[in-house]
Protein backbone atom coordinates (compact mmCIF):
# COMPACT_ATOMS: atom_id res chain seq x y z
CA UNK A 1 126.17 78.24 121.63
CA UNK A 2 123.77 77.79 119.05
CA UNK A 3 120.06 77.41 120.62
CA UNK A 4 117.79 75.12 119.10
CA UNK A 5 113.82 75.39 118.54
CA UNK A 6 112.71 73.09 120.95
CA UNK A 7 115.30 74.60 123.50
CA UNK A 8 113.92 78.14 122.84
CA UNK A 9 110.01 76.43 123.04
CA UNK A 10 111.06 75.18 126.70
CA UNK A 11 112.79 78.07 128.16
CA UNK A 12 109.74 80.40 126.29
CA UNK A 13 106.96 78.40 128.04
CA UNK A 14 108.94 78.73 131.14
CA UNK A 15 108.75 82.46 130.97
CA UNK A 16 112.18 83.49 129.41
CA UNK A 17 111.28 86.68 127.07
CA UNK A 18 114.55 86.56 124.74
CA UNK A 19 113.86 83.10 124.19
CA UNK A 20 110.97 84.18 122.57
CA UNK A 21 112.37 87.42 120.99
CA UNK A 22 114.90 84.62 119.45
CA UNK A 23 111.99 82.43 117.83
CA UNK A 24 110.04 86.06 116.09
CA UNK A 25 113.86 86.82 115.10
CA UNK A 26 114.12 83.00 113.20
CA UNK A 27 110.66 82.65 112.07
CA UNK A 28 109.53 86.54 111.18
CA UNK A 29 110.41 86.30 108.07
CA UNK A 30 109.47 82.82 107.10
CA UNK A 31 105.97 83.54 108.53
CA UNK A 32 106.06 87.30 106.29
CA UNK A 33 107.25 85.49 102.81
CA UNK A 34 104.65 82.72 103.40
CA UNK A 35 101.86 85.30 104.16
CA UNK A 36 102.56 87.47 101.30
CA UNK A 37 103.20 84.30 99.01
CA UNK A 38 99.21 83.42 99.83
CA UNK A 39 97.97 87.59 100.66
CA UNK A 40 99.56 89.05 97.97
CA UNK A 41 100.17 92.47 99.50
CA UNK A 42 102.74 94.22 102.45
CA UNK A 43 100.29 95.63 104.70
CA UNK A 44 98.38 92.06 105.07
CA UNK A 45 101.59 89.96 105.63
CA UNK A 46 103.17 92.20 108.38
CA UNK A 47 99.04 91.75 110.22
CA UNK A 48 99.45 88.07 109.84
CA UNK A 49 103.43 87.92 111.19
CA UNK A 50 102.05 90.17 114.27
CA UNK A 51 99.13 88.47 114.53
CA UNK A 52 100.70 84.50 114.75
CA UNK A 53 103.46 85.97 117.24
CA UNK A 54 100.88 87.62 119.47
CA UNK A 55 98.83 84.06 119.28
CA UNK A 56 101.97 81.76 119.65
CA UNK A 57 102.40 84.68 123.15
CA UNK A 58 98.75 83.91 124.01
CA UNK A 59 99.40 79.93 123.60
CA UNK A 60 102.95 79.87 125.42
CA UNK A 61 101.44 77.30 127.85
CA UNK A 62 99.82 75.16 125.01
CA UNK A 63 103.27 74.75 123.44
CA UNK A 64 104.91 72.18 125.94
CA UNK A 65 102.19 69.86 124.27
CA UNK A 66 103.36 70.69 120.55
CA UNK A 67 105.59 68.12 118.55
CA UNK A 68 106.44 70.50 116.26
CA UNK A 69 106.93 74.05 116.34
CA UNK A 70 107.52 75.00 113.29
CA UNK A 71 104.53 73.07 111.80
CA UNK A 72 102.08 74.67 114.83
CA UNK A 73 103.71 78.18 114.23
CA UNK A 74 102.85 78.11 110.19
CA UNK A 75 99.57 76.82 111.11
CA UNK A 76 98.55 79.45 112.82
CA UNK A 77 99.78 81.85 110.17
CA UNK A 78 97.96 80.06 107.57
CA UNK A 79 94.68 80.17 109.23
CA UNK A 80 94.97 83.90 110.29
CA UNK A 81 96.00 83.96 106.23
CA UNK A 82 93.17 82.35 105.12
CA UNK A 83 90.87 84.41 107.65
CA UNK A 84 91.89 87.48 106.09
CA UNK A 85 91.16 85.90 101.97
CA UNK A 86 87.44 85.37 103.48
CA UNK A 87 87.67 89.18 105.10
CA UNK A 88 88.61 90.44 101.60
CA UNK A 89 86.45 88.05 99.83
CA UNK A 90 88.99 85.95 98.38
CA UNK A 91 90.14 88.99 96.43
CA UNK A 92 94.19 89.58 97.30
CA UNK A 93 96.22 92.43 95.57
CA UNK A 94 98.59 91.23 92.91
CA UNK A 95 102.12 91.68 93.85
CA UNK A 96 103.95 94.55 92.25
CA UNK A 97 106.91 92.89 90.32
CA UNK A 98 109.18 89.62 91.14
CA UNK A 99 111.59 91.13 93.38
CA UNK A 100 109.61 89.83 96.12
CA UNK A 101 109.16 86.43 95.73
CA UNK A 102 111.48 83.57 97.46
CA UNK A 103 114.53 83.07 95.91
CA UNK A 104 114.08 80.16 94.59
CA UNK A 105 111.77 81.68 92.09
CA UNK A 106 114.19 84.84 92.12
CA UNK A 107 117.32 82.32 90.64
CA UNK A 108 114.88 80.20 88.35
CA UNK A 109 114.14 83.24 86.25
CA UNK A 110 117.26 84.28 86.66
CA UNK A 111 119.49 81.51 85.83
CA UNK A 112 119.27 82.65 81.92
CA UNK A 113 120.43 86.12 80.81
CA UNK A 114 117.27 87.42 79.32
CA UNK A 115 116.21 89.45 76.03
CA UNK A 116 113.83 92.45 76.77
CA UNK A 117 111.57 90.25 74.80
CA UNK A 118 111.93 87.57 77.33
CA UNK A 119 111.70 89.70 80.51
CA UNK A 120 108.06 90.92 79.26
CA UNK A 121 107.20 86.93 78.68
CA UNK A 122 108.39 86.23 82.22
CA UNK A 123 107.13 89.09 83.74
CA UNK A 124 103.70 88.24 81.95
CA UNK A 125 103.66 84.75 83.17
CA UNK A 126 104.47 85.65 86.50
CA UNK A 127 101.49 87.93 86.67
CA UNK A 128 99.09 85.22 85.09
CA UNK A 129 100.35 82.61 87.59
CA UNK A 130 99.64 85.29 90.37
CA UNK A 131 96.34 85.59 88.75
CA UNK A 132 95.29 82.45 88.59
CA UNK A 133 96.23 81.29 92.38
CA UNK A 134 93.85 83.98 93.14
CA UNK A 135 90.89 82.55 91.59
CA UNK A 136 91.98 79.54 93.59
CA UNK A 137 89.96 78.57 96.78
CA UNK A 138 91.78 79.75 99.64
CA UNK A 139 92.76 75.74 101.20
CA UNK A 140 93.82 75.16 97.35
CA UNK A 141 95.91 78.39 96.92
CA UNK A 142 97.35 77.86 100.38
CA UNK A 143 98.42 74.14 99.53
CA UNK A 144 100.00 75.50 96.05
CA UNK A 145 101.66 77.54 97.45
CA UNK A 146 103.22 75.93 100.51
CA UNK A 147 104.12 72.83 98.28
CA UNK A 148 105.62 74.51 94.69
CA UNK A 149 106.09 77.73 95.75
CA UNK A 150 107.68 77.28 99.47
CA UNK A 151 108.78 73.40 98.99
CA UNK A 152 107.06 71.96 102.06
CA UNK A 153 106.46 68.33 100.94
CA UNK A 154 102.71 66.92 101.29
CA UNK A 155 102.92 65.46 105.06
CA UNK A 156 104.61 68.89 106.57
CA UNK A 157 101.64 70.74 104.83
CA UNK A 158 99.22 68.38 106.62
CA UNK A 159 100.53 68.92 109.89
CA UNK A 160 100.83 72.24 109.30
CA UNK A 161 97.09 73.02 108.04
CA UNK A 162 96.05 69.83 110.87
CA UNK A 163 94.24 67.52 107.80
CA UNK A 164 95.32 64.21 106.27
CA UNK A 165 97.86 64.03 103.91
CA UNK A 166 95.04 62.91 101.28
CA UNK A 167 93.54 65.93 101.48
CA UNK A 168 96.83 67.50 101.02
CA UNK A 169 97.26 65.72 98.00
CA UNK A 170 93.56 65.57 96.17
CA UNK A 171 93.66 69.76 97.40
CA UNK A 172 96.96 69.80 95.29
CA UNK A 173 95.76 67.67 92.84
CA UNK A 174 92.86 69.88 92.18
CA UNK A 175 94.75 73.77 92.35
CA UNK A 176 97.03 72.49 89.78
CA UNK A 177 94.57 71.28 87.35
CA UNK A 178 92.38 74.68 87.58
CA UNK A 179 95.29 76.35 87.02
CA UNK A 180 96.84 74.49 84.26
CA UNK A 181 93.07 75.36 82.19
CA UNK A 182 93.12 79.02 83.75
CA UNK A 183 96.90 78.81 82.58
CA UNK A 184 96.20 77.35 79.31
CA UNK A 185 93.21 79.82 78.24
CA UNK A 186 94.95 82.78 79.64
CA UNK A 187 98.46 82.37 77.75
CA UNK A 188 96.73 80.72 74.48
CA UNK A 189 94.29 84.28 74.27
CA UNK A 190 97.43 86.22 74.56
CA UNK A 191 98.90 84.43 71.80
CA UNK A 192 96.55 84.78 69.41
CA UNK A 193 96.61 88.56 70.20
């Protein structure tokens, strides 16, 4: 019998330990491709997938009052996230190579057999992209990401960073237009070298 979230929630706030081994077996590795999406490095996503479970533990008795789990649960991951940005200053590691990313990015690029040629254009994209989300402020990188990266649509990601959806919207307004110019300077100096 298939269990579902707010099921697990209940019998998890009731004191039932596998329900809760059940939700960090669903949601670990949401919460770990989410966290390195915005982190940008291993070590950092498995603190922030620890660190959410061990709060969502903490908060078992605040969760009866939750609407939404899975909105509450990537909250939490996001702030601890964004905590971590300001601990390193807002300066994440680049991610090695594209093997890593969701695979919805991982069929995009690969929906086209590609040239050598191409694989260093895509490759070198990829890393100005990365680049550019990092010189993003952590709310706008976060709100990128969750919305064209992770496909959350504009009222999840309120509810799931607790803002309006305006704010959602003028935050993804903004990310995209910094990084269509960092895009746009970035790609057009490479082309004239």
């Amino acid at each position: 019998m298939a269990k579902t979230i707010p099921d697990l929630v209940e019998r998890f706030t009731d004191g039932d330990a596998s329900a809760f081994a059940e939700l960090v077996a669903r949601f670990r590795k949401k919460i770990y491709y989410l966290a390195f999406q915005i982190l940008g490095n291993h070590l950092d996503a498995d603190e922030v997938v620890q660190e959410t479970f061990v709060r969502i533990y903490r908060k078992r008795e605040e969760l009866s009052n939750v609407d939404n789990f899975t909105a509450f649960l990537i909250r939490i991951a996001t702030n601890y996230a964004i905590d971590l940005l300001r601990k390193h200053k807002g300066h994440g590691q680049l991610m090695d190579d594209t093997s890593s990313l969701p695979g919805k990015i991982q069929i995009e690029l690969s929906r086209r057999v590609p040239t050598p040629g191409d694989q260093f254009e895509d490759k070198v994209l990829m890393m100005e992209i990365r680049r550019a989300l990092e010189t993003l402020p952590p709310r706008q990188k976060i709100t990128a990401i969750l919305h064209d990266v992770e496909g959350y649509s504009k009222a999840e990601i309120a509810k799931i960073l607790d803002c309006p959806e305006a704010t959602i919207r003028s935050n993804l307004h903004i990310a995209r237009t910094k990084l269509k110019k960092i895009l746009k300077k970035r790609l057009a100096k490479r082309i004239r070298e």
